[in-house]
N, C-alpha and C. Protein backbone atom coordinates (compact mmCIF):
# COMPACT_ATOMS: atom_id res chain seq x y z
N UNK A 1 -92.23 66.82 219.23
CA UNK A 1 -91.21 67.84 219.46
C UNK A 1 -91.77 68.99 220.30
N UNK A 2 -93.25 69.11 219.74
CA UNK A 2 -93.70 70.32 220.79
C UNK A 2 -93.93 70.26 222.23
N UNK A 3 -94.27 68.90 222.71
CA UNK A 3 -94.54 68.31 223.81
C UNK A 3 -93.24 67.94 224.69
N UNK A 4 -92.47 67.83 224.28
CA UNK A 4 -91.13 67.76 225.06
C UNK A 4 -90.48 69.02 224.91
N UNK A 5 -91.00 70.17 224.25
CA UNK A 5 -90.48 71.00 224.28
C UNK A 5 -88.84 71.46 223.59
N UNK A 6 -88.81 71.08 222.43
CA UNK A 6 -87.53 70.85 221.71
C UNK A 6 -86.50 72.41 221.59
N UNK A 7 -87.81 73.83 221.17
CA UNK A 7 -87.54 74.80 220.99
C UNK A 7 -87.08 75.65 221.98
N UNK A 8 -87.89 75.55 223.06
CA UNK A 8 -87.77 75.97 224.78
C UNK A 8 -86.20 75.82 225.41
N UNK A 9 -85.82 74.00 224.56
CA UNK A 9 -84.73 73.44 225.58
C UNK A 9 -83.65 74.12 224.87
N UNK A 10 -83.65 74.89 223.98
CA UNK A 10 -82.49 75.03 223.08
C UNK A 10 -80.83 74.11 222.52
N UNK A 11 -81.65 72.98 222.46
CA UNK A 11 -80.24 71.54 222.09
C UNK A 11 -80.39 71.65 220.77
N UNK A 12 -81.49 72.54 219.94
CA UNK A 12 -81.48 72.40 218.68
C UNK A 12 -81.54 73.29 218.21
N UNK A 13 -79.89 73.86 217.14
CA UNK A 13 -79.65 75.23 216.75
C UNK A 13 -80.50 74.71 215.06
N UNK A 14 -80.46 74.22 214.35
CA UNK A 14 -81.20 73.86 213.68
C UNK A 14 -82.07 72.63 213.49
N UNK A 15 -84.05 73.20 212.79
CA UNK A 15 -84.80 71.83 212.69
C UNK A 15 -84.88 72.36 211.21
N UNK A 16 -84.89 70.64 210.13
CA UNK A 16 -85.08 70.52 209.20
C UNK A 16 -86.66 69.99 208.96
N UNK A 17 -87.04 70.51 207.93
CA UNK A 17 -89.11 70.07 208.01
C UNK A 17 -89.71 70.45 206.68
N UNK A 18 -90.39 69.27 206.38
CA UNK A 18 -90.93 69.42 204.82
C UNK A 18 -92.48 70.19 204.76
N UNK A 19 -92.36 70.57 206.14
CA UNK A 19 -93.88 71.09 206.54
C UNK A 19 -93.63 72.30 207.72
N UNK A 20 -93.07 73.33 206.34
CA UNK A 20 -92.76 74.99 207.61
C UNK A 20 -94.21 75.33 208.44
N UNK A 21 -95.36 75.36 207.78
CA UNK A 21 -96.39 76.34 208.15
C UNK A 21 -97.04 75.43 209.78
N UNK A 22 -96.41 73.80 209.65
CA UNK A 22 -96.94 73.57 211.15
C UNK A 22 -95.48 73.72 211.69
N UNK A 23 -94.17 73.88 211.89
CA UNK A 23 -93.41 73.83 212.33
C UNK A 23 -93.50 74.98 212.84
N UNK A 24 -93.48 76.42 212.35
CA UNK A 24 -93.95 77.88 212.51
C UNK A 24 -95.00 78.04 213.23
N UNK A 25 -95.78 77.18 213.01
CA UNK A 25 -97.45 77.33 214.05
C UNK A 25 -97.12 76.36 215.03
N UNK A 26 -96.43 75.54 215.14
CA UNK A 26 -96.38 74.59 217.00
C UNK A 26 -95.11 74.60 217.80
N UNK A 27 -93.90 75.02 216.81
CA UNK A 27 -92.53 74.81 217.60
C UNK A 27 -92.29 76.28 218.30
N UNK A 28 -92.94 77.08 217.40
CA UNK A 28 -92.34 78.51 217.76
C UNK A 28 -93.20 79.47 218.61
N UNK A 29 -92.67 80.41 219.19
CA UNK A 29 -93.78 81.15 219.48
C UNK A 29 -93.58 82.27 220.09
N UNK A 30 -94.06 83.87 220.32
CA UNK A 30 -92.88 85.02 220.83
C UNK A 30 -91.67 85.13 221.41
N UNK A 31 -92.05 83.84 222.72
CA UNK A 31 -90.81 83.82 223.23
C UNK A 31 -89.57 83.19 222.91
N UNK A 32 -89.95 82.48 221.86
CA UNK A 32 -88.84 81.50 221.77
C UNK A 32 -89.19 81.38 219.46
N UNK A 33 -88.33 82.45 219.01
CA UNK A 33 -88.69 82.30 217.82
C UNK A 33 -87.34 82.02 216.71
N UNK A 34 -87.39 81.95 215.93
CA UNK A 34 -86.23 81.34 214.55
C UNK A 34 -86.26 82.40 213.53
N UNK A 35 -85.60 81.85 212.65
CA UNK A 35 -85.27 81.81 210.86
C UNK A 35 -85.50 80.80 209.97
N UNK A 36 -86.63 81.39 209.37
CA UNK A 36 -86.58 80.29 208.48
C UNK A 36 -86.01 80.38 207.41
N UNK A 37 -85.53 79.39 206.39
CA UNK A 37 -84.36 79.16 205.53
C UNK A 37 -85.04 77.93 204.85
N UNK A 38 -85.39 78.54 203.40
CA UNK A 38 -86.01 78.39 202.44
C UNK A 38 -85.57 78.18 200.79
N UNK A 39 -85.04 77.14 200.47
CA UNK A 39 -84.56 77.14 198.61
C UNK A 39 -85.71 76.54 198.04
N UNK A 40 -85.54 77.22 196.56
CA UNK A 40 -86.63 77.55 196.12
C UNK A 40 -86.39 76.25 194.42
N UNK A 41 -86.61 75.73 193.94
CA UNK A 41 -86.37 75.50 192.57
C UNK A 41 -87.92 75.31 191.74
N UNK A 42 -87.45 76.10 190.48
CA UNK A 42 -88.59 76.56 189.66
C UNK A 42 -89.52 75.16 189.85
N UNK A 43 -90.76 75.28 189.83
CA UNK A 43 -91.91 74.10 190.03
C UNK A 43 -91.69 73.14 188.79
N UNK A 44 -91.68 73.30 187.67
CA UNK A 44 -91.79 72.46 186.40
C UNK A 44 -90.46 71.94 186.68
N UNK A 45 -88.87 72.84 186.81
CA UNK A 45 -88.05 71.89 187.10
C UNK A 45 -87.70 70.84 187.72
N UNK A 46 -88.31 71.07 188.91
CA UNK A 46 -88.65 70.52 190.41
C UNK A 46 -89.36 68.92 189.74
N UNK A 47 -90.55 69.07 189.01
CA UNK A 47 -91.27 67.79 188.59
C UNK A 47 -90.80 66.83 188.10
N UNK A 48 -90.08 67.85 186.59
CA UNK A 48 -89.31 66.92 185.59
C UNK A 48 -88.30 66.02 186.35
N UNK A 49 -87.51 66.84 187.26
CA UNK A 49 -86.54 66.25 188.16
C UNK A 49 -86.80 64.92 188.66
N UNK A 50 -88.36 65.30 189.57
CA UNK A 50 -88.84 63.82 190.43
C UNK A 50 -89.33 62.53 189.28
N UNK A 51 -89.65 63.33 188.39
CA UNK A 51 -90.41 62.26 187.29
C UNK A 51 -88.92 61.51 187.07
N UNK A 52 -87.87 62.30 186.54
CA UNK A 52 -86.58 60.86 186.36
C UNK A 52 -86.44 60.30 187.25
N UNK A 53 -85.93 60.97 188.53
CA UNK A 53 -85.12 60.44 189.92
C UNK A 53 -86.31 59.74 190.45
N UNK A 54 -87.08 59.53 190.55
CA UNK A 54 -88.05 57.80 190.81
C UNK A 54 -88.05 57.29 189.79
N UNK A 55 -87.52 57.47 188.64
CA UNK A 55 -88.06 56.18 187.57
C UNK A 55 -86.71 55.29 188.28
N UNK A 56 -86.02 55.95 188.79
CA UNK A 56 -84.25 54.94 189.11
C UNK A 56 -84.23 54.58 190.65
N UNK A 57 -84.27 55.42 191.47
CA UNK A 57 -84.57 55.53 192.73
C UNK A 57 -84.72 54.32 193.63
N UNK A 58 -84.24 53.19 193.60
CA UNK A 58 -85.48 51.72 194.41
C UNK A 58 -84.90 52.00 195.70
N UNK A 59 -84.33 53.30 196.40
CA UNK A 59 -83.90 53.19 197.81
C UNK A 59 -85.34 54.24 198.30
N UNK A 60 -86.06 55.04 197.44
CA UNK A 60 -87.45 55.67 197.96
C UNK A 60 -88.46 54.75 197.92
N UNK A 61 -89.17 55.21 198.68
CA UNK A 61 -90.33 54.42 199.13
C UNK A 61 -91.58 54.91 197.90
N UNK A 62 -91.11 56.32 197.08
CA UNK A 62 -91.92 57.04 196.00
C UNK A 62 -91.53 55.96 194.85
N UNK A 63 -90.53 54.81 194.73
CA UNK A 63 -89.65 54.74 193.47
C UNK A 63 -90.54 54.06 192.64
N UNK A 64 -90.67 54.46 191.46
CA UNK A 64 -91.74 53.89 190.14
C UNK A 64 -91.41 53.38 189.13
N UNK A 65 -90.54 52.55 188.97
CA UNK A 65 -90.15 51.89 187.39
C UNK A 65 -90.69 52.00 186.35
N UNK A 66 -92.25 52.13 186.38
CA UNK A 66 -93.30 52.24 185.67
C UNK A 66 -92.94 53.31 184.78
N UNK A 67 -92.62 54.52 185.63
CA UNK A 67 -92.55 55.31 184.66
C UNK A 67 -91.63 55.93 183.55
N UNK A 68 -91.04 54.73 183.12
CA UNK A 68 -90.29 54.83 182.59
C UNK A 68 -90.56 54.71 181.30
N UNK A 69 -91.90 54.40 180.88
CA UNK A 69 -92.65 54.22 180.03
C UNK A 69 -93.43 55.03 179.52
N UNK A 70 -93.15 56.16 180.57
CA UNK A 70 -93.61 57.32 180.06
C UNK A 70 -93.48 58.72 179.82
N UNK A 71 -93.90 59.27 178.66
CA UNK A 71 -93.35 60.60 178.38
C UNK A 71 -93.58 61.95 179.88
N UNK A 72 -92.95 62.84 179.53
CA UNK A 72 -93.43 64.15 180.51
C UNK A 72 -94.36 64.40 180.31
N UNK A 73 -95.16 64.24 179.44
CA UNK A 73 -96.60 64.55 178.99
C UNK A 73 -97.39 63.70 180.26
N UNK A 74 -97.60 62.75 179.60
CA UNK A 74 -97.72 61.26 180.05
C UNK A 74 -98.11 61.55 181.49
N UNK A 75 -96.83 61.83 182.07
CA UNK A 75 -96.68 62.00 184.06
C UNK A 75 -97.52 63.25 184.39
N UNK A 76 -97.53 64.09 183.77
CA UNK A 76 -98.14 65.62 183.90
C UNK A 76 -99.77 65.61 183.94
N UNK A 77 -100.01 64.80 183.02
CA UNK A 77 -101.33 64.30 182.75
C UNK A 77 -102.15 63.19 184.15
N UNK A 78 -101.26 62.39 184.44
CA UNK A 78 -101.35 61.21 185.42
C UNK A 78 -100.91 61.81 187.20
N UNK A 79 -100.04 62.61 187.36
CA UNK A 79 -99.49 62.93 188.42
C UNK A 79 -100.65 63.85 189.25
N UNK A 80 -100.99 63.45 189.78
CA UNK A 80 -102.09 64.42 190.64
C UNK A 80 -101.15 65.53 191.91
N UNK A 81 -100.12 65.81 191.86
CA UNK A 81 -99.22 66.68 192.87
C UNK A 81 -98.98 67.97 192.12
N UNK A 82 -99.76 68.92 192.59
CA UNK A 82 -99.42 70.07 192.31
C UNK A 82 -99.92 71.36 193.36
N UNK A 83 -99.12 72.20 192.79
CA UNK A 83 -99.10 73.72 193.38
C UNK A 83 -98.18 73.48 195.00
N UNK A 84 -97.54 72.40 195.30
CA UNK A 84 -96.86 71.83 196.29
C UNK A 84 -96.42 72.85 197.55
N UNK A 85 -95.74 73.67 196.69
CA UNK A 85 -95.19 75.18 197.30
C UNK A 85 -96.23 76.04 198.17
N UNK A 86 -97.07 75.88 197.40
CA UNK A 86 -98.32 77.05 198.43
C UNK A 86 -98.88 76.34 199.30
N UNK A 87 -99.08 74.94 199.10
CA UNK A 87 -99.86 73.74 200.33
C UNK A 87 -98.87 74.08 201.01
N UNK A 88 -97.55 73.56 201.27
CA UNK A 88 -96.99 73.43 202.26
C UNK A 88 -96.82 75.06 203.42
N UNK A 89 -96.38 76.05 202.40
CA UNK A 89 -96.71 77.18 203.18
C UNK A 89 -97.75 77.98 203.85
N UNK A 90 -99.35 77.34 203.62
CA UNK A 90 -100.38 77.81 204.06
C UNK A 90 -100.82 76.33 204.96
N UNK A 91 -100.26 75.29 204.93
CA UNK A 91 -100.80 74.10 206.04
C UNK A 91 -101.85 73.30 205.25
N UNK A 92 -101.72 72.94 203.54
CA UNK A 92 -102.38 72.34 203.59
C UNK A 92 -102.35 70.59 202.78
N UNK A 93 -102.71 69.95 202.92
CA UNK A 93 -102.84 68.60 202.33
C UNK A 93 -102.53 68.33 201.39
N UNK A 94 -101.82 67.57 200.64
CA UNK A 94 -101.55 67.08 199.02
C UNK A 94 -103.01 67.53 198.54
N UNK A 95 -104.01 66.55 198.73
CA UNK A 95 -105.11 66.71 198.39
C UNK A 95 -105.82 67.66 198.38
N UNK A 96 -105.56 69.06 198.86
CA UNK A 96 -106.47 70.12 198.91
C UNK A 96 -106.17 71.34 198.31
N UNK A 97 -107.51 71.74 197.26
CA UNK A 97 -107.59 72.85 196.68
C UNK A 97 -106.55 73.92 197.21
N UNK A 98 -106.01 74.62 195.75
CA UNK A 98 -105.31 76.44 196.75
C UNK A 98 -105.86 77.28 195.94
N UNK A 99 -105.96 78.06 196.57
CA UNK A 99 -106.92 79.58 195.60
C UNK A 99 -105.46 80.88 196.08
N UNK A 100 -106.07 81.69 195.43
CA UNK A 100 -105.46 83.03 195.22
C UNK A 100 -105.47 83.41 196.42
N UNK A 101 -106.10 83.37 197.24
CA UNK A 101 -105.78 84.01 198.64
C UNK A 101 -105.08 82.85 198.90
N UNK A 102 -104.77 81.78 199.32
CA UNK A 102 -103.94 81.11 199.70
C UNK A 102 -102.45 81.63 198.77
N UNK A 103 -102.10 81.78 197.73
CA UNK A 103 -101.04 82.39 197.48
C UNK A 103 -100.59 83.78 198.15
N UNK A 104 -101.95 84.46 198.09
CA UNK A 104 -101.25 85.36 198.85
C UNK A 104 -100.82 85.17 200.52
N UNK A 105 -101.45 84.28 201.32
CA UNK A 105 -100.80 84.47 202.15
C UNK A 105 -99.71 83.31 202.29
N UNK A 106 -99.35 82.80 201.54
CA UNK A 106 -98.07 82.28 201.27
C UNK A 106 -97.02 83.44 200.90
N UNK A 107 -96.68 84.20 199.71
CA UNK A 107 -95.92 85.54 200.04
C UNK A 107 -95.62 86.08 201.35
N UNK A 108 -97.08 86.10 201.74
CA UNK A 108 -96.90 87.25 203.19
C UNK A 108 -96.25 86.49 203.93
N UNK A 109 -95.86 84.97 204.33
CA UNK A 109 -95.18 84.47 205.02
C UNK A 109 -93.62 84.50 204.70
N UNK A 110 -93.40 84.47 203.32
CA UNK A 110 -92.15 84.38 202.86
C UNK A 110 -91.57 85.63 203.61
N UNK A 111 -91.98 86.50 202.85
CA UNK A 111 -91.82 88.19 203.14
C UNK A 111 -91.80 88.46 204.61
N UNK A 112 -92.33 87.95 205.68
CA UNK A 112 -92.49 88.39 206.84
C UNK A 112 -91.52 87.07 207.63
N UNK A 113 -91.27 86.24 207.59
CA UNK A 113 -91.08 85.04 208.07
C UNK A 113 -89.18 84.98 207.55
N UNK A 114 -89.42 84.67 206.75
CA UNK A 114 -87.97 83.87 205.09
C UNK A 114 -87.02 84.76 204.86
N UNK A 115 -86.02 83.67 204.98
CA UNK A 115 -84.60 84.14 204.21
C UNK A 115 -84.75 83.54 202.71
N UNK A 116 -84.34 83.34 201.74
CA UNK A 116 -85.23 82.51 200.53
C UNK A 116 -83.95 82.24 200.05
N UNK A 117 -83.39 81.22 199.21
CA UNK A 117 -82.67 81.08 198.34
C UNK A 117 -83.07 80.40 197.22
N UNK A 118 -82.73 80.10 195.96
CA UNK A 118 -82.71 79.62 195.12
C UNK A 118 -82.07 78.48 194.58
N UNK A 119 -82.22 77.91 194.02
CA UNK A 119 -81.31 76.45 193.90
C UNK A 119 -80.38 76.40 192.39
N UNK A 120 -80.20 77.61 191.20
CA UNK A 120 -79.66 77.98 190.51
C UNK A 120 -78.75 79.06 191.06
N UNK A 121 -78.65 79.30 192.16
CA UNK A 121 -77.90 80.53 192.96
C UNK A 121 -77.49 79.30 194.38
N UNK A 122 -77.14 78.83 194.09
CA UNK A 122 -77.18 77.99 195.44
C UNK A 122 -75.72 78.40 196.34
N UNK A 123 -74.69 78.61 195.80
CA UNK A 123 -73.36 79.16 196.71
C UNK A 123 -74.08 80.65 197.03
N UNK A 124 -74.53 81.66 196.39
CA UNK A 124 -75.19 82.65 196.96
C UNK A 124 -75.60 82.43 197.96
N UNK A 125 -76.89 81.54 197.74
CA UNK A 125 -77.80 81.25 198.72
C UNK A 125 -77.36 80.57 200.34
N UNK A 126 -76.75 79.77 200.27
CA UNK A 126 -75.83 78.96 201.61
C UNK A 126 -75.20 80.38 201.84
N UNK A 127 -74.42 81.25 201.45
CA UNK A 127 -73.49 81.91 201.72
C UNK A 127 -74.55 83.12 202.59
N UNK A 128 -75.83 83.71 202.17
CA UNK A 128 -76.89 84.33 203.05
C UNK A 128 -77.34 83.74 204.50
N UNK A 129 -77.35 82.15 204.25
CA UNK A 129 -78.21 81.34 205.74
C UNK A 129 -76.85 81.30 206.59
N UNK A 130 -75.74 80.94 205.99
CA UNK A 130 -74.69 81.79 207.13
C UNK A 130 -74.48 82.75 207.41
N UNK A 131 -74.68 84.00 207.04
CA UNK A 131 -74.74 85.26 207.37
C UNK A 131 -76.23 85.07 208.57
N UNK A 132 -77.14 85.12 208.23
CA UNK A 132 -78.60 84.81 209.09
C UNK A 132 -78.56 84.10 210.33
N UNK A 133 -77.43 82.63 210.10
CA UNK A 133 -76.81 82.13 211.29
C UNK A 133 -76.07 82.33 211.85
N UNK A 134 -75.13 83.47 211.22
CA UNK A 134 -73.70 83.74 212.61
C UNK A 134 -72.63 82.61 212.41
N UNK A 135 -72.65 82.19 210.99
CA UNK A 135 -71.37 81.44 210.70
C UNK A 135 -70.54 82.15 209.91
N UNK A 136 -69.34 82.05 210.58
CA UNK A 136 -68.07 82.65 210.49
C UNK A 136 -67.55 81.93 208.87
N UNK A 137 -67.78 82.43 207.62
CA UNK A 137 -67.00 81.33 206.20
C UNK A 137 -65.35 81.53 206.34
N UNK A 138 -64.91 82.48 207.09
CA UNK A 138 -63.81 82.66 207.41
C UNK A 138 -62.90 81.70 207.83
N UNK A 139 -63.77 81.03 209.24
CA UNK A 139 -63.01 80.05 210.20
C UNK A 139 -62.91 78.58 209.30
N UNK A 140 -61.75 78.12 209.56
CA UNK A 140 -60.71 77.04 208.34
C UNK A 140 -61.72 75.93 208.40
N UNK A 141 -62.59 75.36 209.18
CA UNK A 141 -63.60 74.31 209.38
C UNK A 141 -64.14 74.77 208.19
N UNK A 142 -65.17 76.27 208.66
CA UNK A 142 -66.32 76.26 207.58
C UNK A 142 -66.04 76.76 206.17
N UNK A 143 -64.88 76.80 206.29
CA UNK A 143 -63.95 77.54 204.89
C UNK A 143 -63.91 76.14 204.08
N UNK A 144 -63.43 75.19 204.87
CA UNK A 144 -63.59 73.81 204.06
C UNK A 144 -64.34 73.17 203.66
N UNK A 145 -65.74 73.27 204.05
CA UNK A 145 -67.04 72.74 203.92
C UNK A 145 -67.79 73.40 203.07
N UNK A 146 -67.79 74.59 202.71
CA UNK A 146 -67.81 75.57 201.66
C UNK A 146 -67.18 75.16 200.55
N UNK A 147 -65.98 75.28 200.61
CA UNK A 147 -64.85 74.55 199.74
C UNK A 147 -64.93 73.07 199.19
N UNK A 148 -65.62 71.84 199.81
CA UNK A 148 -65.86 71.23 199.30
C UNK A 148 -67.18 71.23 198.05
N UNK A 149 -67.92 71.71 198.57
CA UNK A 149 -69.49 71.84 197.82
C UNK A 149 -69.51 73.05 196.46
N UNK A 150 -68.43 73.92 196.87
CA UNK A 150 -68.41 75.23 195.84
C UNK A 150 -67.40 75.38 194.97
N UNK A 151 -65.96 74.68 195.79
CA UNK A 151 -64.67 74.92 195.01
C UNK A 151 -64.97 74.80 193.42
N UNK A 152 -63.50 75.10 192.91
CA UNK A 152 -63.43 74.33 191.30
C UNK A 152 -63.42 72.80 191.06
N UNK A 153 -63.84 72.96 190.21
CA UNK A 153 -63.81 71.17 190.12
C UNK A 153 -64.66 70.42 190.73
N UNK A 154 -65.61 70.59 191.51
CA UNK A 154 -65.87 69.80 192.14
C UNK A 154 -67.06 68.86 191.63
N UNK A 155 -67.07 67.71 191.95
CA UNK A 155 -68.18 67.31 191.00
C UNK A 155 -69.50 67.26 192.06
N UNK A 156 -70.82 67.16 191.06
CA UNK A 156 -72.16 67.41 191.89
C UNK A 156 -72.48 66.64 192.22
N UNK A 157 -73.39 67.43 193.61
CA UNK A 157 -73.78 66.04 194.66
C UNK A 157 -74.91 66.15 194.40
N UNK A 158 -75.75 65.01 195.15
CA UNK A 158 -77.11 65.38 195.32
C UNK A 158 -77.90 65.24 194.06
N UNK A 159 -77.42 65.10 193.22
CA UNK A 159 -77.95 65.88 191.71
C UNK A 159 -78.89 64.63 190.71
N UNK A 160 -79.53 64.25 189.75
CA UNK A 160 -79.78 63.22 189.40
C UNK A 160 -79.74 63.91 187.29
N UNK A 161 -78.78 63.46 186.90
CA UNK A 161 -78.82 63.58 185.20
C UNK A 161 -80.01 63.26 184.84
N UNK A 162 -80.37 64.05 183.97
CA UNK A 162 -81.49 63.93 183.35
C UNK A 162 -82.19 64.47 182.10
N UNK A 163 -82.84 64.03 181.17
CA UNK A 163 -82.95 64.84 179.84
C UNK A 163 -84.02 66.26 180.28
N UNK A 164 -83.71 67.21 179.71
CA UNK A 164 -84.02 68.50 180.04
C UNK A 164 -85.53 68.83 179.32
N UNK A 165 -86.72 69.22 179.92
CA UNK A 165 -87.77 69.72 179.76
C UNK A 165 -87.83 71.05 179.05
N UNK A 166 -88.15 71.45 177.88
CA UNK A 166 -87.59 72.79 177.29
C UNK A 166 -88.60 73.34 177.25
N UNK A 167 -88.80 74.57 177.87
CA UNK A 167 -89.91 75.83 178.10
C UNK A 167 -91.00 75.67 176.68
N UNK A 168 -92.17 75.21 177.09
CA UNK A 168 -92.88 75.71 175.74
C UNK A 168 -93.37 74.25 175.11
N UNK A 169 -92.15 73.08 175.53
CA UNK A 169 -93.15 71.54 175.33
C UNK A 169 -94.44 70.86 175.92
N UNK A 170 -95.12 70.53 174.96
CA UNK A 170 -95.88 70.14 175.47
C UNK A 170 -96.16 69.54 177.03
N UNK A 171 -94.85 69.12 177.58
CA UNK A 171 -95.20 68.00 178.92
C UNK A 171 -95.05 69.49 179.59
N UNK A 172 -93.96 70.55 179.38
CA UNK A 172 -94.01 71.43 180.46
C UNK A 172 -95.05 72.19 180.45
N UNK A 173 -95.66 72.66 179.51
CA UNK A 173 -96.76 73.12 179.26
C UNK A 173 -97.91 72.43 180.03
N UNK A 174 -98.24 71.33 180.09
CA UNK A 174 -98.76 70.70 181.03
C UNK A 174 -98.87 70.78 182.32
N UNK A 175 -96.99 70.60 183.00
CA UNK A 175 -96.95 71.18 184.09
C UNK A 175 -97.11 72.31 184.57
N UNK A 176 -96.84 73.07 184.01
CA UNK A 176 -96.88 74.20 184.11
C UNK A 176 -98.82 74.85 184.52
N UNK A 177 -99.76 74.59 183.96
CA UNK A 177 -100.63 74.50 184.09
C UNK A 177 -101.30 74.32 185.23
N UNK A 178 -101.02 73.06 185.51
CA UNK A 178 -101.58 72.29 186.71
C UNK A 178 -101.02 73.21 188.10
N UNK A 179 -99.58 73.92 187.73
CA UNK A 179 -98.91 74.46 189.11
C UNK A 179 -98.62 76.19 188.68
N UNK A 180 -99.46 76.55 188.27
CA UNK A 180 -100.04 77.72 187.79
C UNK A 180 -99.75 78.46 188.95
N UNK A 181 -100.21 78.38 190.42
CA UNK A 181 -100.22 78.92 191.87
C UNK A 181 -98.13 78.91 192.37
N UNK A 182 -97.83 77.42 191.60
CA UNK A 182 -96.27 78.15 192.50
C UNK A 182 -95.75 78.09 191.29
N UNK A 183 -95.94 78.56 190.06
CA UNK A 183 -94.64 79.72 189.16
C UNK A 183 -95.00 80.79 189.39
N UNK A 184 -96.04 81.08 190.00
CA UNK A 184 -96.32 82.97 190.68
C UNK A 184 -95.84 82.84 191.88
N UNK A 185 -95.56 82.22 192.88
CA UNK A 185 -95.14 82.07 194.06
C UNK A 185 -93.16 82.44 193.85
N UNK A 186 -93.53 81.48 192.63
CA UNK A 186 -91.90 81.49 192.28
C UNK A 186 -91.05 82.85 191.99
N UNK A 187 -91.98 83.22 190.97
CA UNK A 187 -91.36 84.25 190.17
C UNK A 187 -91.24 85.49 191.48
N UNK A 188 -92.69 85.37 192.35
CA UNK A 188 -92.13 86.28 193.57
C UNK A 188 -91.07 86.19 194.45
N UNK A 189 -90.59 84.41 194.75
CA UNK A 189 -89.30 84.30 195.49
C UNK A 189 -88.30 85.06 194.46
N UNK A 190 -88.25 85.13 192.72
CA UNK A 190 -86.91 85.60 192.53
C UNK A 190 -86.75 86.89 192.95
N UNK A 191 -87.92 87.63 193.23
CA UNK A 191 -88.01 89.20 193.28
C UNK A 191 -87.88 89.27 194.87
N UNK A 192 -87.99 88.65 195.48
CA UNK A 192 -87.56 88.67 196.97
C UNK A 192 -86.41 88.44 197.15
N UNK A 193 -85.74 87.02 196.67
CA UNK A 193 -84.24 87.08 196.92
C UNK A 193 -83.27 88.32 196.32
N UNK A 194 -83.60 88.81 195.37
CA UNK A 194 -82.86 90.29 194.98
C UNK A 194 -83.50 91.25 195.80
N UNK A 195 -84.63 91.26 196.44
CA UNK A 195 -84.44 92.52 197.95
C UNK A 195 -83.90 92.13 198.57
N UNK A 196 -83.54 91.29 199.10
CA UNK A 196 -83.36 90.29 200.46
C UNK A 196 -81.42 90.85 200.28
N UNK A 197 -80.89 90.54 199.57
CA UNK A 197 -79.30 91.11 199.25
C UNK A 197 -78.93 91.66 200.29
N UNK A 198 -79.68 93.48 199.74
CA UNK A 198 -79.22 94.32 200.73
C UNK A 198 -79.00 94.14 201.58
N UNK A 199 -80.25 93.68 202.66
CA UNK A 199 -80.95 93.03 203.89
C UNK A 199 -79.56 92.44 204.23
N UNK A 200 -79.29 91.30 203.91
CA UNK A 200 -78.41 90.10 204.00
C UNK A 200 -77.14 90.76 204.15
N UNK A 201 -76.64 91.82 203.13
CA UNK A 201 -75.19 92.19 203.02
C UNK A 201 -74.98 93.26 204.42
N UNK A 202 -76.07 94.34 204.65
CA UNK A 202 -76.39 95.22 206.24
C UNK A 202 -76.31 94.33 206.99
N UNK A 203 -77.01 93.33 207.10
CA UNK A 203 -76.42 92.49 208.51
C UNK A 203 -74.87 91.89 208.75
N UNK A 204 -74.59 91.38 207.57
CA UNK A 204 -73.18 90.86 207.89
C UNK A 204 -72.21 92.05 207.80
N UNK A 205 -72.26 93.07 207.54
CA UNK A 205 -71.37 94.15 207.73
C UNK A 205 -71.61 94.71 209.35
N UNK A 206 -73.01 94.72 209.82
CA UNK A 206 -72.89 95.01 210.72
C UNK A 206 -72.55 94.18 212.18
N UNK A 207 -72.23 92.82 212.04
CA UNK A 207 -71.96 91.60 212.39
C UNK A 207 -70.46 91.92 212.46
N UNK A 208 -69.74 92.18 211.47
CA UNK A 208 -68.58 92.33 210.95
C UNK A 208 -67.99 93.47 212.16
N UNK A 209 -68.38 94.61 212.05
CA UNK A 209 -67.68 95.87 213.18
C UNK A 209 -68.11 94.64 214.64
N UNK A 210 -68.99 94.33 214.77
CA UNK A 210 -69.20 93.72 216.21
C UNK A 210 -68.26 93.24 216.81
């Protein structure tokens, strides 16, 4: 993408990427820079989540039947993936150590870089990256597309049922442990997305007289 110059040509109002900190370090650059747009879901939730949705999954290439055999404990204990959140925002490897300065300059990117949302706030959150993008929720298109995902009634997408991990069990306790680096990462996105408001609500008002 960097070599053909994807950012330069401007055909792409949005890139999607499971890896911001090289997308930010090769696509972008003074002259030609973005928004990044960021949801956040708590780390232990995030796990418990993947631990069901691969035990069922046989369309991922992650999908594990195996583990179906086993408790949250069990996976927490066995799963070598953690602190996920701060690797990806500082550039670094499944496999590689994160220390405290690597959290911190994960923040400083959020904070300097990020729009942030949350994934328990999620109509909030979409409703900010259109404000950030210059989408109109007004106009009857994006009024409907909104409307599908937020209305009443609507049933959830995306989503995978699953028995609930309760603060304080042993398996979360586990997780929790191991990803020690992003529930502090976390707990700082919630305290960012409540600055970020203001921020968010000044721009679209001032968008608004324009």
């Amino acid at each position: 993408a960097k070599e053909m110059g994807l950012v330069p040509s401007g055909l792409a109002d949005l890139i999607i990427t499971g890896d911001p900190a090289f997308a930010i370090e090769h696509l972008y650059d003074d002259a030609h820079k973005g928004r990044v747009l960021v949801t956040f879901r708590h780390p232990v939730d995030r796990l418990v989540s993947k631990f069901y949705y691969l035990q069922t999954a046989d369309w991922e290439r992650a999908y594990n039947p195996h583990w179906k055999k086993l408790s949250v404990l069990d996976f927490a204990e066995r799963n070598n993936e953690n602190n996920l959140y701060v690797k990806k925002l500082v550039g670094k490897e499944n496999n590689e150590e994160v220390t405290a300065e690597d959290l911190k300059m994960a923040m400083k990117t959020l904070k300097e870089r990020c729009v942030v949302g949350l994934t328990n706030y999620m109509e909030e959150s979409i409703h900010r990256f259109n404000v950030v993008m210059d989408i109109d929720e007004s106009d009857v298109e994006n009024k409907k597309c909104m409307d599908q995902f937020f209305g009443g009634h609507v049933e959830k997408r995306n989503s995978n049922t699953h028995p609930i991990e309760i603060k304080g069990s042993p398996g979360w306790d586990a997780l929790a442990k191991r990803n020690e680096l992003d529930i502090r990462l976390y707990n700082y996105v919630k305290k960012l997305f409540k600055e970020q408001k203001e921020i968010v609500d000044l721009y679209a008002e001032s968008m608004a007289v324009e």
